[in-house]
Protein backbone atom coordinates (compact mmCIF):
# COMPACT_ATOMS: atom_id res chain seq x y z
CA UNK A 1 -16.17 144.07 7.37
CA UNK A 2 -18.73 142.93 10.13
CA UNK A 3 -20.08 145.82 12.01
CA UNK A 4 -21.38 146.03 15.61
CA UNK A 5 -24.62 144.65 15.39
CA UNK A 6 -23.66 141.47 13.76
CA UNK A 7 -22.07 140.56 17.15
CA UNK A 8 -25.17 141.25 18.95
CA UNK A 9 -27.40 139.01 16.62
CA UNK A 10 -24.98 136.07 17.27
CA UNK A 11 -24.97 136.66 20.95
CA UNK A 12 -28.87 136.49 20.68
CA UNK A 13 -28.48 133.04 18.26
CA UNK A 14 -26.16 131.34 20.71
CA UNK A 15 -28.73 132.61 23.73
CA UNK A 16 -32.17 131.72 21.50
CA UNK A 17 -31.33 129.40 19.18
CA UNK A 18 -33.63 129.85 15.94
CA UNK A 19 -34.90 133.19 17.24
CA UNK A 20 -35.73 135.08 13.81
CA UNK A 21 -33.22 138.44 14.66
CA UNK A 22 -34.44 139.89 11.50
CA UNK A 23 -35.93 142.93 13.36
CA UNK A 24 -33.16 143.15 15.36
CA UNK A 25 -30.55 143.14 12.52
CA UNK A 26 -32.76 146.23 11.16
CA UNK A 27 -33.81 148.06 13.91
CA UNK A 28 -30.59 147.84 15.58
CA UNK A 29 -28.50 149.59 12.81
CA UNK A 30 -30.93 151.88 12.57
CA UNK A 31 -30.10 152.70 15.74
CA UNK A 32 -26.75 152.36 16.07
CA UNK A 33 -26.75 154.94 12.99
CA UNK A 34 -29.04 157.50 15.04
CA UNK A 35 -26.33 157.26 18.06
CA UNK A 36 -23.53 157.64 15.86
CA UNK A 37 -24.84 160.65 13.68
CA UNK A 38 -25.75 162.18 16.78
CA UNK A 39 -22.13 162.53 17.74
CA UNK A 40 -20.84 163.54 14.78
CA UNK A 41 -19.88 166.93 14.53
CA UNK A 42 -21.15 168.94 11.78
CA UNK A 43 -21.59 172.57 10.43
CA UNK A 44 -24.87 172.94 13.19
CA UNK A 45 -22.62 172.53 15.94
CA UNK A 46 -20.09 174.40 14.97
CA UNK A 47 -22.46 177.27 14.49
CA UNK A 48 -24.07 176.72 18.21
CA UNK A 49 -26.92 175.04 16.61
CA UNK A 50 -28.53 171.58 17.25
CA UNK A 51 -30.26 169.38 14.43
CA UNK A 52 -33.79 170.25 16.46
CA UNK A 53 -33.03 173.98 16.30
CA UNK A 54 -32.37 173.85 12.96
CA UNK A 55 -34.77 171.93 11.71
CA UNK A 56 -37.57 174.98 12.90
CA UNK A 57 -35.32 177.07 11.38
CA UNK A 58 -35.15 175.09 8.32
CA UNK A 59 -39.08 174.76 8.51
CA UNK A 60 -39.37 178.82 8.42
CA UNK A 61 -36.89 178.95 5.46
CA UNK A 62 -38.35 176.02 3.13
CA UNK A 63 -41.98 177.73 3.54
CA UNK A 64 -40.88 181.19 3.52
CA UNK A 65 -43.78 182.74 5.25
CA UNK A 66 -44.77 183.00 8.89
CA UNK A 67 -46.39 179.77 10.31
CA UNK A 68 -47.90 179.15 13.72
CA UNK A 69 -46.11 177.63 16.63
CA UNK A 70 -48.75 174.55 15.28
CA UNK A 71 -47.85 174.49 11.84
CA UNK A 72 -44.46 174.78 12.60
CA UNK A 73 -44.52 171.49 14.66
CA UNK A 74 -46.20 169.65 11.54
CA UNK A 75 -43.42 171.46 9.46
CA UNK A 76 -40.51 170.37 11.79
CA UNK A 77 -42.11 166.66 12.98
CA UNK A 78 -41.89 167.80 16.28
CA UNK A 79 -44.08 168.12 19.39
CA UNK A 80 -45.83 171.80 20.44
CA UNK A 81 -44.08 171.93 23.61
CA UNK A 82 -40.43 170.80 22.13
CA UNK A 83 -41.05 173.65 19.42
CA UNK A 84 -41.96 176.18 22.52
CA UNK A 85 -39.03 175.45 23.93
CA UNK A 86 -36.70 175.58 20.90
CA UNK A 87 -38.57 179.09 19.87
CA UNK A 88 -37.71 180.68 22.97
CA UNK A 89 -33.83 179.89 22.47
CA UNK A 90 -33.58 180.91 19.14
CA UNK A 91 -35.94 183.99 20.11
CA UNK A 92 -33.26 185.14 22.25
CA UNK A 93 -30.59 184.32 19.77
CA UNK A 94 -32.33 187.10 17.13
CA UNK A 95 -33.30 184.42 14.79
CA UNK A 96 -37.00 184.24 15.00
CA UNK A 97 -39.36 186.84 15.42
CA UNK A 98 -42.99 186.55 16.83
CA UNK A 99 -45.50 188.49 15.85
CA UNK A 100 -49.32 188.39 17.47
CA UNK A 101 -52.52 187.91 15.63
CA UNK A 102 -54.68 190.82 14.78
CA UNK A 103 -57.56 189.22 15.61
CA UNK A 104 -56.41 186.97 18.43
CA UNK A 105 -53.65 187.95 20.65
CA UNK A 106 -53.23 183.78 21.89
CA UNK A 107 -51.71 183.12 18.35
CA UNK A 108 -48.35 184.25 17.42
CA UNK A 109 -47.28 184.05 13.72
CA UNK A 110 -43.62 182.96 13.67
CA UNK A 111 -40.36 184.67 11.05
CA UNK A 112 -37.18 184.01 10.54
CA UNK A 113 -35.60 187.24 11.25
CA UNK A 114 -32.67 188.85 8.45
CA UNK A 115 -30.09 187.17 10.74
CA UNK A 116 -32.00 183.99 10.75
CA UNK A 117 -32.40 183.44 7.10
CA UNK A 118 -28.62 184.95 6.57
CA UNK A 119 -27.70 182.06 8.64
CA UNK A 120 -30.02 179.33 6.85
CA UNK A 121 -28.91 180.34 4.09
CA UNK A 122 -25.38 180.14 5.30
CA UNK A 123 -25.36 176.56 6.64
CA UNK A 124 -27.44 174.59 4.03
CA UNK A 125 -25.27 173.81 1.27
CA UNK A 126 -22.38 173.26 3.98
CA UNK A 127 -25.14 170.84 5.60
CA UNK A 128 -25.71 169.29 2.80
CA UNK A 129 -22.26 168.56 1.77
CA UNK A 130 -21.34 167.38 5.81
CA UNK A 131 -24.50 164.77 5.16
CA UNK A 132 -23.27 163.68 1.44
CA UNK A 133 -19.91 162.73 3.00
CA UNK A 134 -21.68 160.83 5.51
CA UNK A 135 -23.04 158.50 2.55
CA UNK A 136 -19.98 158.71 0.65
CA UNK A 137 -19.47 155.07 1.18
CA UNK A 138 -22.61 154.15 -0.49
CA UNK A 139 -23.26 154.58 -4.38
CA UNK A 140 -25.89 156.47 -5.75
CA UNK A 141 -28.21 153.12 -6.31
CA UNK A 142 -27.45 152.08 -2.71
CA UNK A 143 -28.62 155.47 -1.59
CA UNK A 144 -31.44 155.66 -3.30
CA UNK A 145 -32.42 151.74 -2.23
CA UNK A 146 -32.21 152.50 1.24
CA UNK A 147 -34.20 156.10 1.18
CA UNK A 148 -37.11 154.07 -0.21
CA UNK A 149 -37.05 151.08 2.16
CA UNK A 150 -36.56 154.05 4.80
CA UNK A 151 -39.13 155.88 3.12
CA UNK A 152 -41.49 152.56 3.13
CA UNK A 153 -40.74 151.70 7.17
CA UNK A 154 -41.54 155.55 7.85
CA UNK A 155 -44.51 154.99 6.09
CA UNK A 156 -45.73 151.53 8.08
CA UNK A 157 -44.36 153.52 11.32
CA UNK A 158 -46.54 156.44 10.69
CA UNK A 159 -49.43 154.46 10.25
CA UNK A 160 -49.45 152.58 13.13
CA UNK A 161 -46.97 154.23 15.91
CA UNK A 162 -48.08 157.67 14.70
CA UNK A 163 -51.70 157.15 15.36
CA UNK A 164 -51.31 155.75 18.69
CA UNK A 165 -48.82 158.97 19.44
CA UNK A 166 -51.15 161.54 17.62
C-alpha cells in the first residue's frame, strides 16, 4: 500500500527530474506522522490533558522530587516560557504545587501535588498501551530499527539544530 508521501515525491520527480527526494521521502513521513498523532485521540485528551502538559507532569513523576521551572524544561525538552505557561494551567488545575526557595524567593521548586501523581499514575500504563497500538502494525524488530535510526537523526539534529536554538 503506497502512502501519502509517495505521491508527493513523484509530483516532485515529474517537476525536477533526477532531484534526489531522499530527504523528502524521510522528512516528510516524519511529518506526516507528527500531524497525524497529533489528532489522534488518546487517554491525555480524554482526561483534559495535552501531550505538553503531560509531559511536565510526566517530568515531575519520572524524577520524583521537586525540580526548578529550569530543570523542568531540560526534563520535559521544552522552552522556559512554554513550561511557565503550562505550570500556571496545571497550577490551577491542583496538580502542581510551587513552593519558594529559602534562600531566594525568585526560585520556585516545583511538586506534583497527591492529585497530580494519582493522575500520573492513572494515565501511564493506559498511555502506554494507546501508543503500543499505534505501532501495532510494526513488529518488534521494525520497532526497534526505527527507534535507533530515530534515535541516530535526533542525535545529528541535536548537534547541529540544537546548538544554533540553544
Amino acid at each position: 500500500m503506497e502512502d501519502v508521501v509517495a505521491g508527493v515525491l513523484r509530483q516532485w520527480e515529474r517537476a525536477y527530474p533526477g532531484l534526489d527526494t531522499g530527504p523528502i521521502a524521510v522528512l516528510g513521513r516524519i511529518n506526516r506522522c507528527a500531524a497525524l498523532l497529533q489528532q489522534t485521540p488518546d487517554p491525555l485528551t480524554r482526561a483534559g490533558l495535552t501531550r505538553a502538559e503531560f509531559d511536565i507532569l510526566g517530568a515531575l513523576r519520572r524524577v520524583d522530587r521537586e525540580l526548578t521551572p529550569t530543570q523542568l524544561a531540560r526534563e520535559s525538552f521544552a522552552s522556559g516560557a512554554a513550561v511557565t505557561k503550562r505550570l500556571r494551567l496545571l497550577e490551577d488545575r491542583g496538580l502542581v504545587s510551587r513552593r519558594p526557595d529559602d534562600r531566594d524567593r525568585r526560585v520556585a521548586h516545583l511538586a506534583l501535588t497527591d492529585a497530580g501523581r494519582k493522575l500520573v499514575d492513572g494515565l501511564v500504563q493506559e498511555l502506554v498501551a494507546h501508543d503500543r497500538a499505534l505501532l501495532s502494525g510494526l513488529t518488534p524488530d521494525e520497532q526497534e530499527r526505527l527507534a535507533e535510526s530515530l534515535a541516530g537523526l535526533l542525535n545529528t539534529l541535536e548537534g547541529t539544530v540544537g546548538r544554533t536554538l540553544g
